[in-house]
PDB file of N, CA and C in Angstrom:
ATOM      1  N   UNK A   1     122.801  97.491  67.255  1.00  0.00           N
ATOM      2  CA  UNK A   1     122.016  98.554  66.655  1.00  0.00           C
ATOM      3  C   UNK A   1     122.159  99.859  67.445  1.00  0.00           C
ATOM      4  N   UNK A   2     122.161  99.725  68.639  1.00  0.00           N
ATOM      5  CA  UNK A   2     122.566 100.920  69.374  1.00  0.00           C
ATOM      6  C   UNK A   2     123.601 101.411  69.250  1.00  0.00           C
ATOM      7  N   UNK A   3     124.842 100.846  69.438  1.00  0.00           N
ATOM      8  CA  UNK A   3     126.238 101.681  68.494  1.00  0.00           C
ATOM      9  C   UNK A   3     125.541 102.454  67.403  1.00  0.00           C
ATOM     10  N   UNK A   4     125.225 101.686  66.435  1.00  0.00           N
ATOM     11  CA  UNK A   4     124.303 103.070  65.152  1.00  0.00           C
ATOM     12  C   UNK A   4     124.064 104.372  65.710  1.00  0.00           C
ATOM     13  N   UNK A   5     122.687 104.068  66.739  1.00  0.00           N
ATOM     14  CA  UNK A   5     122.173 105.105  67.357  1.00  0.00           C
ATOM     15  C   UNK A   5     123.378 106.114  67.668  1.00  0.00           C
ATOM     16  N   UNK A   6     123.871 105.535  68.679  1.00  0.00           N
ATOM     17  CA  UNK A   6     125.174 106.442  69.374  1.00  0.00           C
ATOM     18  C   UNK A   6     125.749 106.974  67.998  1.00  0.00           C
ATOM     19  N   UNK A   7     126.563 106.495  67.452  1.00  0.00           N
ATOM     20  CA  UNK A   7     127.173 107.369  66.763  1.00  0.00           C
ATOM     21  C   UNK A   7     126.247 108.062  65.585  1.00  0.00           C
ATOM     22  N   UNK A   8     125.026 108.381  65.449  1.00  0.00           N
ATOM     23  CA  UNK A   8     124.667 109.313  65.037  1.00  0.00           C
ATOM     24  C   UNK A   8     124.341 110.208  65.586  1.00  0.00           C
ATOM     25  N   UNK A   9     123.700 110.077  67.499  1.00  0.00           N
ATOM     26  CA  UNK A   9     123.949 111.344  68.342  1.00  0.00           C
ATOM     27  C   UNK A   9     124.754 111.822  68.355  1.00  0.00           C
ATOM     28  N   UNK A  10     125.997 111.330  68.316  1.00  0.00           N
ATOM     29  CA  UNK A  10     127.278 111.997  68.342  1.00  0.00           C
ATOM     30  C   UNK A  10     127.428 112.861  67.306  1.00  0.00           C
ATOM     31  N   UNK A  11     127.409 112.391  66.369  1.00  0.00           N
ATOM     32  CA  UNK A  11     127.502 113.323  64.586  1.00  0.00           C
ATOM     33  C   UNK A  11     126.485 114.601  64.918  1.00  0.00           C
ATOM     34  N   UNK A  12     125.006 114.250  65.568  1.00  0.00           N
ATOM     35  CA  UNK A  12     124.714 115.027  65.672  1.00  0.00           C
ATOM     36  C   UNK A  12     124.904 116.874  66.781  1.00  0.00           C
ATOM     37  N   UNK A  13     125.618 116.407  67.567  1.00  0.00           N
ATOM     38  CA  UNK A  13     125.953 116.920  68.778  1.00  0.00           C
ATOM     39  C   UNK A  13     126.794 117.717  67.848  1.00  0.00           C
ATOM     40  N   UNK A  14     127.878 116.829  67.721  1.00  0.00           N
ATOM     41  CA  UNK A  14     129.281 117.903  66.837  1.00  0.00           C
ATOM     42  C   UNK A  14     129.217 118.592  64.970  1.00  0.00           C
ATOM     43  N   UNK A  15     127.857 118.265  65.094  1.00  0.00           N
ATOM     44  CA  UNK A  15     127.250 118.516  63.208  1.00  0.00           C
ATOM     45  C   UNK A  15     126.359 119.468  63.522  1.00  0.00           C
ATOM     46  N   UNK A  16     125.382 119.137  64.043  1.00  0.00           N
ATOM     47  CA  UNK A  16     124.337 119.672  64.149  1.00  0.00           C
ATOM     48  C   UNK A  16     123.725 121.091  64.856  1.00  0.00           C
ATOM     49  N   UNK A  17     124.421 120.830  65.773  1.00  0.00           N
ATOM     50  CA  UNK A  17     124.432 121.874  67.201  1.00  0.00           C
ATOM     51  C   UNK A  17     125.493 122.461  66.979  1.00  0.00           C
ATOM     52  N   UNK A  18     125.658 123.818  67.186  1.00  0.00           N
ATOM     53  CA  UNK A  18     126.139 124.797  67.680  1.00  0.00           C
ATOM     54  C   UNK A  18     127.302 124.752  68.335  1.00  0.00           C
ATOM     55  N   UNK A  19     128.197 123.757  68.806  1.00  0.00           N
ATOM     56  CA  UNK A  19     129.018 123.420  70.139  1.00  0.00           C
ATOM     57  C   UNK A  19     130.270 123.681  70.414  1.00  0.00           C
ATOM     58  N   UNK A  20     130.737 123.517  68.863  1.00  0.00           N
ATOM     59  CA  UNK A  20     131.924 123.263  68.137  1.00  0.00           C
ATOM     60  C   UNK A  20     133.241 122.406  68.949  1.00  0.00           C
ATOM     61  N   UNK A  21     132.463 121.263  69.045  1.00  0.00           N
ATOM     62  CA  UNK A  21     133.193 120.111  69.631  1.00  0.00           C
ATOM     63  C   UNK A  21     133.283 119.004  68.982  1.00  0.00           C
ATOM     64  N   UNK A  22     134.263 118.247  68.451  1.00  0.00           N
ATOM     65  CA  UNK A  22     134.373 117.195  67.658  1.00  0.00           C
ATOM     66  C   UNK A  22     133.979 115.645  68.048  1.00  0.00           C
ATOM     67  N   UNK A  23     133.356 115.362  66.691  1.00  0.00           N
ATOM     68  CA  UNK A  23     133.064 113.627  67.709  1.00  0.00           C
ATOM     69  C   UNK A  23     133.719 113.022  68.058  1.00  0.00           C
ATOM     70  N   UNK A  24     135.243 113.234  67.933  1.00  0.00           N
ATOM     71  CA  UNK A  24     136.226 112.402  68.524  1.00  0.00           C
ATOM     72  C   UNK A  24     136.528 112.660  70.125  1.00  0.00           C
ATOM     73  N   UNK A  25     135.387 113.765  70.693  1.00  0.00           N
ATOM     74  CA  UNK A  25     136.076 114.031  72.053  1.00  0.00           C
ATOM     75  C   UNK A  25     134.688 113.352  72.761  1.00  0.00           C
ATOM     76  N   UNK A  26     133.651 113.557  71.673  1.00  0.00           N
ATOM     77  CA  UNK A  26     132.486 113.211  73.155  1.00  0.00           C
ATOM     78  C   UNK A  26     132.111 111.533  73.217  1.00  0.00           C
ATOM     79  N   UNK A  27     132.277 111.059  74.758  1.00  0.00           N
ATOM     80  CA  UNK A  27     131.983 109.980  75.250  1.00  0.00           C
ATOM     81  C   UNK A  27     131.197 109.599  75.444  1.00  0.00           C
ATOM     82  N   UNK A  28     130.522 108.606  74.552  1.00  0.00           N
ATOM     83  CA  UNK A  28     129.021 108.417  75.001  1.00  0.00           C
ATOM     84  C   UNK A  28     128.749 107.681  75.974  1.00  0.00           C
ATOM     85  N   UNK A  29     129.581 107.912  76.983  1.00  0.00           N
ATOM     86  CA  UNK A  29     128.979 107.339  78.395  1.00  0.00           C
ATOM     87  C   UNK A  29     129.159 108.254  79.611  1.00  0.00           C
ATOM     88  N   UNK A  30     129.239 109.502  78.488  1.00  0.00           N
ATOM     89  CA  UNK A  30     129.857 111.035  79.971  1.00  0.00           C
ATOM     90  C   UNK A  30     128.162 111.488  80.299  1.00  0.00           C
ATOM     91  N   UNK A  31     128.032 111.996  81.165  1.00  0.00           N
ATOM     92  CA  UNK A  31     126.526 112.950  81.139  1.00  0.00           C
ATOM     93  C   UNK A  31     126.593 113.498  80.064  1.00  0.00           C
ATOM     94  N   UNK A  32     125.139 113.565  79.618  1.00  0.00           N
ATOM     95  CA  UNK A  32     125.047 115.052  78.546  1.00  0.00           C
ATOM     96  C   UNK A  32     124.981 116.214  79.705  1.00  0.00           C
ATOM     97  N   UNK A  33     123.691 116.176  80.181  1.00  0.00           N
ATOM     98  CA  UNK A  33     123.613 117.453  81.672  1.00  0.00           C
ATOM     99  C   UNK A  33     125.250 118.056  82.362  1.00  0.00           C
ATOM    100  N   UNK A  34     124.576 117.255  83.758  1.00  0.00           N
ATOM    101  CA  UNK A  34     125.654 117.657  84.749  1.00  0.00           C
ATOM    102  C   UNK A  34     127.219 117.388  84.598  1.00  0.00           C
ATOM    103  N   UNK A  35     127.791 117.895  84.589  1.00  0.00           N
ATOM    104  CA  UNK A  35     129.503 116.949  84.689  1.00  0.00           C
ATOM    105  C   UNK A  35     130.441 116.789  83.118  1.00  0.00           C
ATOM    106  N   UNK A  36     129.121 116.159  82.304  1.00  0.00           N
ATOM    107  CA  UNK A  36     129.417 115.799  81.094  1.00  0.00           C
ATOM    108  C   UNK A  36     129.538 116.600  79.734  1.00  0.00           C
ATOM    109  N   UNK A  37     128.812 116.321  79.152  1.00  0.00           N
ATOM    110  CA  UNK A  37     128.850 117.296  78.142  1.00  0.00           C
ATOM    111  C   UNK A  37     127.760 118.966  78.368  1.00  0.00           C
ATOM    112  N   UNK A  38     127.734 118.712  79.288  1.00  0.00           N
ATOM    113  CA  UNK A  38     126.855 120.087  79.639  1.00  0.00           C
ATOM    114  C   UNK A  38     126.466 120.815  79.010  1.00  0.00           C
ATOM    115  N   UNK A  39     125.120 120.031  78.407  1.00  0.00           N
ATOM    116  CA  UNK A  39     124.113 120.568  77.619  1.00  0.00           C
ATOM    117  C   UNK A  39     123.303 121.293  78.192  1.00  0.00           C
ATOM    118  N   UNK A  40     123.093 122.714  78.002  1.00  0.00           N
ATOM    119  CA  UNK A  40     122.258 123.688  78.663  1.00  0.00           C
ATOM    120  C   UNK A  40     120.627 123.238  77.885  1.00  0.00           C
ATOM    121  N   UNK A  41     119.620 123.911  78.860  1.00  0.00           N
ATOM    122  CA  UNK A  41     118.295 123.500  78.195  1.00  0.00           C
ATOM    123  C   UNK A  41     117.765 123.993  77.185  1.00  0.00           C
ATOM    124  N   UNK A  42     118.648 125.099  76.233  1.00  0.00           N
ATOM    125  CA  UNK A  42     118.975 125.730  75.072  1.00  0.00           C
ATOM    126  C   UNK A  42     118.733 124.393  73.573  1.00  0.00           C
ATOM    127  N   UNK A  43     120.279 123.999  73.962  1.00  0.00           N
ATOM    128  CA  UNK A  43     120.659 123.163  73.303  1.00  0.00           C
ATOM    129  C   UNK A  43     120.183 121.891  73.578  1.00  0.00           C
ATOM    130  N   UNK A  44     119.452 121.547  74.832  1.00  0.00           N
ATOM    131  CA  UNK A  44     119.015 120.602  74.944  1.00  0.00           C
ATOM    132  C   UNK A  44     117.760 120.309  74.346  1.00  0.00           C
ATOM    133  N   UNK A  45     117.203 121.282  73.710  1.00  0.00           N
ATOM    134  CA  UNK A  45     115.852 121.376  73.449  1.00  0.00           C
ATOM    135  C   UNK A  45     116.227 121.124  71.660  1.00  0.00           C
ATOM    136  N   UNK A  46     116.883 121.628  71.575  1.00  0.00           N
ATOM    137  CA  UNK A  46     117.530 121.364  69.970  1.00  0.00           C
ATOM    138  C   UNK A  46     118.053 119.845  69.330  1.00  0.00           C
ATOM    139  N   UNK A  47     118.614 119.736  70.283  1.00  0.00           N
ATOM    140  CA  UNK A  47     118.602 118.242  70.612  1.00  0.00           C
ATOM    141  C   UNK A  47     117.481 117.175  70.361  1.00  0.00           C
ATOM    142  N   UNK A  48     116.687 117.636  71.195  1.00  0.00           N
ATOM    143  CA  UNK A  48     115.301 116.504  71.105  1.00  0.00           C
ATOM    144  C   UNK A  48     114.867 116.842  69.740  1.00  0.00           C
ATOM    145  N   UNK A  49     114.861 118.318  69.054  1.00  0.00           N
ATOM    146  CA  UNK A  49     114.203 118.353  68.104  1.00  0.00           C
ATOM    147  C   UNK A  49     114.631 117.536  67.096  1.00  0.00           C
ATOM    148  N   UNK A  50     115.930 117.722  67.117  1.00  0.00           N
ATOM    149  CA  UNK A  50     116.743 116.838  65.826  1.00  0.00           C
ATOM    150  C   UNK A  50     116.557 115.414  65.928  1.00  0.00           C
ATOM    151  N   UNK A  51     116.532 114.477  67.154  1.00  0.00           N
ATOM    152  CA  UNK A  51     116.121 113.528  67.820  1.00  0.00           C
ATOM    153  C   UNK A  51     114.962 113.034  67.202  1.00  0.00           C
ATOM    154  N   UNK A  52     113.625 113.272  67.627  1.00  0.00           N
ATOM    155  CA  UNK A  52     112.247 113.242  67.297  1.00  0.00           C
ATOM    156  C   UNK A  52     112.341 113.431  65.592  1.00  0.00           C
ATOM    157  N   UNK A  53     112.965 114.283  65.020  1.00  0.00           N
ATOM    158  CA  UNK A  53     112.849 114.137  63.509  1.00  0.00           C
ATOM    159  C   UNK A  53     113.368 113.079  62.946  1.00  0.00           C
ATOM    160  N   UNK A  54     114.561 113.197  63.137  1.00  0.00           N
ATOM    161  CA  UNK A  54     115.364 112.137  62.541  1.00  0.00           C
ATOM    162  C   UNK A  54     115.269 110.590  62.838  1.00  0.00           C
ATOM    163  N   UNK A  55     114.599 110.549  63.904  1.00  0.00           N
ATOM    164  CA  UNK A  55     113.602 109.110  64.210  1.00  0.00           C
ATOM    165  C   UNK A  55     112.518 109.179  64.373  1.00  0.00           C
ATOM    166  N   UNK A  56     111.671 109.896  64.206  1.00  0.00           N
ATOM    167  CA  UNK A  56     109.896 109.802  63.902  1.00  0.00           C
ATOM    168  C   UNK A  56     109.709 109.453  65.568  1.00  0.00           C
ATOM    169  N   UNK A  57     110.191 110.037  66.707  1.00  0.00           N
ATOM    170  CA  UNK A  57     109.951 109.509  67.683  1.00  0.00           C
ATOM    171  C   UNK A  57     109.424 110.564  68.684  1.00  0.00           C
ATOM    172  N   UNK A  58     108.531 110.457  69.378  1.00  0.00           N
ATOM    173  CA  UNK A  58     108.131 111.927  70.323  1.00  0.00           C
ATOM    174  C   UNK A  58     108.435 111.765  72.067  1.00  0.00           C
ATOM    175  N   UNK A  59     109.056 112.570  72.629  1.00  0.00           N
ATOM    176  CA  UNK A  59     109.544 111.547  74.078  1.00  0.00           C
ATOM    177  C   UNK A  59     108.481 112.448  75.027  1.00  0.00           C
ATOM    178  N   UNK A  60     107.730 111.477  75.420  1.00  0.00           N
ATOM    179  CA  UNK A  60     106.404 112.199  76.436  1.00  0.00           C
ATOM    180  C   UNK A  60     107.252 112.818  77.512  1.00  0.00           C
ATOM    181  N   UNK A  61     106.579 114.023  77.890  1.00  0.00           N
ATOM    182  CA  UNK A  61     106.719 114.572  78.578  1.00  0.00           C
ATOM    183  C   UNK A  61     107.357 113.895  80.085  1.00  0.00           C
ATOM    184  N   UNK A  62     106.741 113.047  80.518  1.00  0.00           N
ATOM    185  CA  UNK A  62     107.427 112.456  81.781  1.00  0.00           C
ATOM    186  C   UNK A  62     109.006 112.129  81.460  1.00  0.00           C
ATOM    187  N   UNK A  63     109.215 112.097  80.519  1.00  0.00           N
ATOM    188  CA  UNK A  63     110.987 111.220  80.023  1.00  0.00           C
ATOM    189  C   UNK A  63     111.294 112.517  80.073  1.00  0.00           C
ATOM    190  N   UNK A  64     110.925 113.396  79.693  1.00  0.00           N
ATOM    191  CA  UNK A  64     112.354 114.782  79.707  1.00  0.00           C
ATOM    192  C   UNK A  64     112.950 114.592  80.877  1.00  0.00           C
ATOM    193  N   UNK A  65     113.498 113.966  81.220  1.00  0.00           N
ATOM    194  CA  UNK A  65     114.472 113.951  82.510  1.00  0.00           C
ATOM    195  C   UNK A  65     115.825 113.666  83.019  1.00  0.00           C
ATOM    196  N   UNK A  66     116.446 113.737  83.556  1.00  0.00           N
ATOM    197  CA  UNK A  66     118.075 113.129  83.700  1.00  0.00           C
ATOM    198  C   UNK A  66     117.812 112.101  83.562  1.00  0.00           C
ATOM    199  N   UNK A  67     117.669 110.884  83.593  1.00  0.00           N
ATOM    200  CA  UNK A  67     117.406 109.620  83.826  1.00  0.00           C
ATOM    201  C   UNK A  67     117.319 109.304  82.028  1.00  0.00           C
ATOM    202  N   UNK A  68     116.926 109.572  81.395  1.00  0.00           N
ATOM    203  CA  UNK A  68     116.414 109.252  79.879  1.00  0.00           C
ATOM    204  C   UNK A  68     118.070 110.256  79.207  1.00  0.00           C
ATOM    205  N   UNK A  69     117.857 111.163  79.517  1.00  0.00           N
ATOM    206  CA  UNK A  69     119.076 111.816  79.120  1.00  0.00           C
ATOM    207  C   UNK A  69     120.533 111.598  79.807  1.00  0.00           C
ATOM    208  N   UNK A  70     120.826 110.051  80.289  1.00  0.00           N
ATOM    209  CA  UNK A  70     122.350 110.453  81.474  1.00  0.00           C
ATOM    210  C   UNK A  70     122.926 110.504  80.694  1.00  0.00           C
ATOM    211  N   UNK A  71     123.015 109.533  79.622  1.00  0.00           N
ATOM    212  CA  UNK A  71     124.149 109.905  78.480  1.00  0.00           C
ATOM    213  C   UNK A  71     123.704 109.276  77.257  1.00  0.00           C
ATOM    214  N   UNK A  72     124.841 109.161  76.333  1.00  0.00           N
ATOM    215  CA  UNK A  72     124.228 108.916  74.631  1.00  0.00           C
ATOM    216  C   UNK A  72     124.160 107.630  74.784  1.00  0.00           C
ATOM    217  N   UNK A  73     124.957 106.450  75.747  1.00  0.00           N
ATOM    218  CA  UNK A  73     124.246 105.141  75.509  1.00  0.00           C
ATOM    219  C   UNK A  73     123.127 104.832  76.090  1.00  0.00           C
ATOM    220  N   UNK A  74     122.852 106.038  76.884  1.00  0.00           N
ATOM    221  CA  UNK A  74     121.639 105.767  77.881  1.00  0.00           C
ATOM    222  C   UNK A  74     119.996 105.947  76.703  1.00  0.00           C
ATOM    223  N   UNK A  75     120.755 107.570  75.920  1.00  0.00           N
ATOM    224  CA  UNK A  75     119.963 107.838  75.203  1.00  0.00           C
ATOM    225  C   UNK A  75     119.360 107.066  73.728  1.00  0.00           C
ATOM    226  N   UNK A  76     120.431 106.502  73.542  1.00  0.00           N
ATOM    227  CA  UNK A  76     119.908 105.464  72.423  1.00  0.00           C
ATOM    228  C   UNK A  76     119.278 104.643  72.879  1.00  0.00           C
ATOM    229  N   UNK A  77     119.465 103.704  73.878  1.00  0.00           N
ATOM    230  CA  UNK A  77     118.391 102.528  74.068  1.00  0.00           C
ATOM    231  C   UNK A  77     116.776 103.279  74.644  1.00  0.00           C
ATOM    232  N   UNK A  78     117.240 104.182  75.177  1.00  0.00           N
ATOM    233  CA  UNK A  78     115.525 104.708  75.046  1.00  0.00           C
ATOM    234  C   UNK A  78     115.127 105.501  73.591  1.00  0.00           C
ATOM    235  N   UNK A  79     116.252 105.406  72.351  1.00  0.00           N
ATOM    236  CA  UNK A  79     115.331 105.947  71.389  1.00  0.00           C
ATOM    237  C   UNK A  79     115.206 104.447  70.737  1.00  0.00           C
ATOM    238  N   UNK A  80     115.968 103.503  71.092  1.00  0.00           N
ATOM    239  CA  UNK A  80     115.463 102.004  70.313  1.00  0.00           C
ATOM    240  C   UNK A  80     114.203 101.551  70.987  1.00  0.00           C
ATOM    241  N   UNK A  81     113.873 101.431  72.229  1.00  0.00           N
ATOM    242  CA  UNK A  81     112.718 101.398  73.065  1.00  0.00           C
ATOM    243  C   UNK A  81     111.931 101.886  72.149  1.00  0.00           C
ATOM    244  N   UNK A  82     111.651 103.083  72.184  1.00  0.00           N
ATOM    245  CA  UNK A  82     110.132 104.351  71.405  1.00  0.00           C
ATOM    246  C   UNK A  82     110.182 103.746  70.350  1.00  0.00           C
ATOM    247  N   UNK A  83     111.433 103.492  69.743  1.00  0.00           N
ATOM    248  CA  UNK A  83     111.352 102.467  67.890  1.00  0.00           C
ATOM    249  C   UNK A  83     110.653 101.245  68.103  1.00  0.00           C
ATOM    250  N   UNK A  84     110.911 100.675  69.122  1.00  0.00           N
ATOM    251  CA  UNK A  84     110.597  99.076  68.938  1.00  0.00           C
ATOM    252  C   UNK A  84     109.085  99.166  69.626  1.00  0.00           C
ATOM    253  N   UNK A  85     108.364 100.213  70.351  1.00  0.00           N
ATOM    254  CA  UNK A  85     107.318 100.188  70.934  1.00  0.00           C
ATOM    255  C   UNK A  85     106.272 100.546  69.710  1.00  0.00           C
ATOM    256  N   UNK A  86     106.801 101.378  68.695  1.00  0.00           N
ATOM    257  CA  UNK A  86     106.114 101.895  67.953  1.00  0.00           C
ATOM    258  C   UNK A  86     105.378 101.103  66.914  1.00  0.00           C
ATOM    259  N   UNK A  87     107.137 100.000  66.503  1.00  0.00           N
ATOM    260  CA  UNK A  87     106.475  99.345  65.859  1.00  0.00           C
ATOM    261  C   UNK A  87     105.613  97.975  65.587  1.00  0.00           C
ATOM    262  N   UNK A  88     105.828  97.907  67.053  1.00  0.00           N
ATOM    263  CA  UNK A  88     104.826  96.855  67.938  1.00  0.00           C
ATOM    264  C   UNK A  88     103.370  97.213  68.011  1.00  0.00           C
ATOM    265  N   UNK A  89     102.936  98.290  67.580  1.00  0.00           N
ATOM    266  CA  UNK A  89     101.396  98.845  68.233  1.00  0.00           C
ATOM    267  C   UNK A  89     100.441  98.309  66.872  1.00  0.00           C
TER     268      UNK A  89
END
C-alpha cells in the first residue's frame, strides 16, 4: 500500500508543484530537504497542503520535521500511520 502512497507523492511533486521535474527522476528514497530533492520551506509548505487534502490527514505540529519528511518512503508510512490511527479511533 505504501508503493501507492509513494507514487502519488511523486505525481504530486512533478504535477502538482511548481518544480518542473519529472517523476521519472525523483527517488523516493533521496531527501526531500537536505541533499535530495531540496525542497525549500516554500514548496514545502505546499506540499503538506496537497498532502493533508488529498488524504484527510493533518500532521501535528511536532512531525514538521526532518525525521517525518527524510524522504517519500519515509513520508508515506507516516501518512499510512495518520490513516491507520484515524481509522482506529
Amino acid at each position: 500500500m505504501n508503493s501507492d502512497i509513494v507514487a502519488e507523492l511523486t505525481k504530486m511533486i512533478a504535477e502538482g508543484l511548481d518544480l518542473r521535474m519529472e517523476d521519472t527522476v525523483i527517488d523516493p528514497t533521496a531527501p526531500l530537504l537536505e541533499g535530495g530533492l531540496m525542497l525549500d520551506s516554500m514548496v514545502l509548505f505546499e506540499f503538506i497542503a496537497l498532502i493533508e487534502k488529498r488524504y484527510d490527514v493533518s500532521f501535528p505540529a511536532d512531525e514538521l520535521n526532518s525525521q517525518t519528511f527524510a524522504s517519500l518512503n519515509v513520508l508515506a508510512q507516516n501518512i499510512a500511520d495518520m490513516q491507520a490511527a484515524k481509522e482506529n479511533r
